[in-house]
Protein backbone atom coordinates (compact mmCIF):
# COMPACT_ATOMS: atom_id res chain seq x y z
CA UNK A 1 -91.75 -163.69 -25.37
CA UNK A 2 -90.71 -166.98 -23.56
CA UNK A 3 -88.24 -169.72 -25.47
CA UNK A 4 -90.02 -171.74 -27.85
CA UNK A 5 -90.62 -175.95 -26.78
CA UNK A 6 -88.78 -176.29 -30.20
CA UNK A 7 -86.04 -174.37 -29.38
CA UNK A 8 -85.94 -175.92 -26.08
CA UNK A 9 -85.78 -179.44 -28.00
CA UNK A 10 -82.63 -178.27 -29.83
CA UNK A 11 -80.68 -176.60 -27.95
CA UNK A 12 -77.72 -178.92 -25.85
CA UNK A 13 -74.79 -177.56 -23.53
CA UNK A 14 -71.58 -176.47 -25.88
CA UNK A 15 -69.23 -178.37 -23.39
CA UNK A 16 -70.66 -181.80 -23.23
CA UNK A 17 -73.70 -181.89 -25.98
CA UNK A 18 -76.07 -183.21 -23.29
CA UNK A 19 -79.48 -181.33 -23.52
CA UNK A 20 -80.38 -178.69 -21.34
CA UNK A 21 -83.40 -177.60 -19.57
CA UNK A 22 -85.13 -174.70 -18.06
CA UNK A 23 -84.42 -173.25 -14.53
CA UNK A 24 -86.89 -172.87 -11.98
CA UNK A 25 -86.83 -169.54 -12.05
CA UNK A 26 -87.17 -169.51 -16.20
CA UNK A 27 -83.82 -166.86 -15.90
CA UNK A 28 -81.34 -169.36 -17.01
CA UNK A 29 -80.58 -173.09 -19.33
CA UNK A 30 -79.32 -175.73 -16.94
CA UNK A 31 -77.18 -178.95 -18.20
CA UNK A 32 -77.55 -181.39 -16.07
CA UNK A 33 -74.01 -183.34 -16.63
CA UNK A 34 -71.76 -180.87 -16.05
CA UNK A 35 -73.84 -178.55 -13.57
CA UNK A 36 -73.82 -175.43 -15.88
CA UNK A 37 -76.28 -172.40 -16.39
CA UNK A 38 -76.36 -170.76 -19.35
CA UNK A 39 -78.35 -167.25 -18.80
CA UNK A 40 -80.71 -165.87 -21.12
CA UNK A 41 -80.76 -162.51 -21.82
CA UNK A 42 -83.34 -160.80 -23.45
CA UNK A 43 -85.51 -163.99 -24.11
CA UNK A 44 -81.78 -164.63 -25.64
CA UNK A 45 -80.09 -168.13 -24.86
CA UNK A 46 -76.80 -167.15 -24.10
CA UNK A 47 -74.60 -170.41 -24.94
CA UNK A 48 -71.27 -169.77 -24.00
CA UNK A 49 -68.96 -171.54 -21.84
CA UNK A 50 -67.41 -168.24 -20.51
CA UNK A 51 -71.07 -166.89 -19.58
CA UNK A 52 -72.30 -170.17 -17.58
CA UNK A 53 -72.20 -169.90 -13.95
CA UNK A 54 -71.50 -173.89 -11.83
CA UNK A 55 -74.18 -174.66 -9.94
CA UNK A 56 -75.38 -177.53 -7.66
């Protein structure tokens, strides 16, 4: 079960409220203001500060 378009449409970065959008890979939630990727865990958006990894 993949994340819904709607959920996708809803969902913004907890640090900086800019939207976010999915990785490449499908694995993770990328912001692209402050370079953060929130993981998703069991088809599970994971939207926590502490659990987003910096990346380029």
């Amino acid at each position: 079960m993949a994340i819904s378009k709607e959920l996708l449409d809803i969902l913004v970065c907890p640090l900086d409220k800019e939207p976010v959008k999915l990785t490449e890979d499908g694995k993770g939630l990328k912001c692209a203001k402050c370079k953060r990727v929130y993981p998703i865990k069991d088809d599970i958006p994971v939207m926590l500060v502490d659990e987003a990894k910096i990346e380029e």
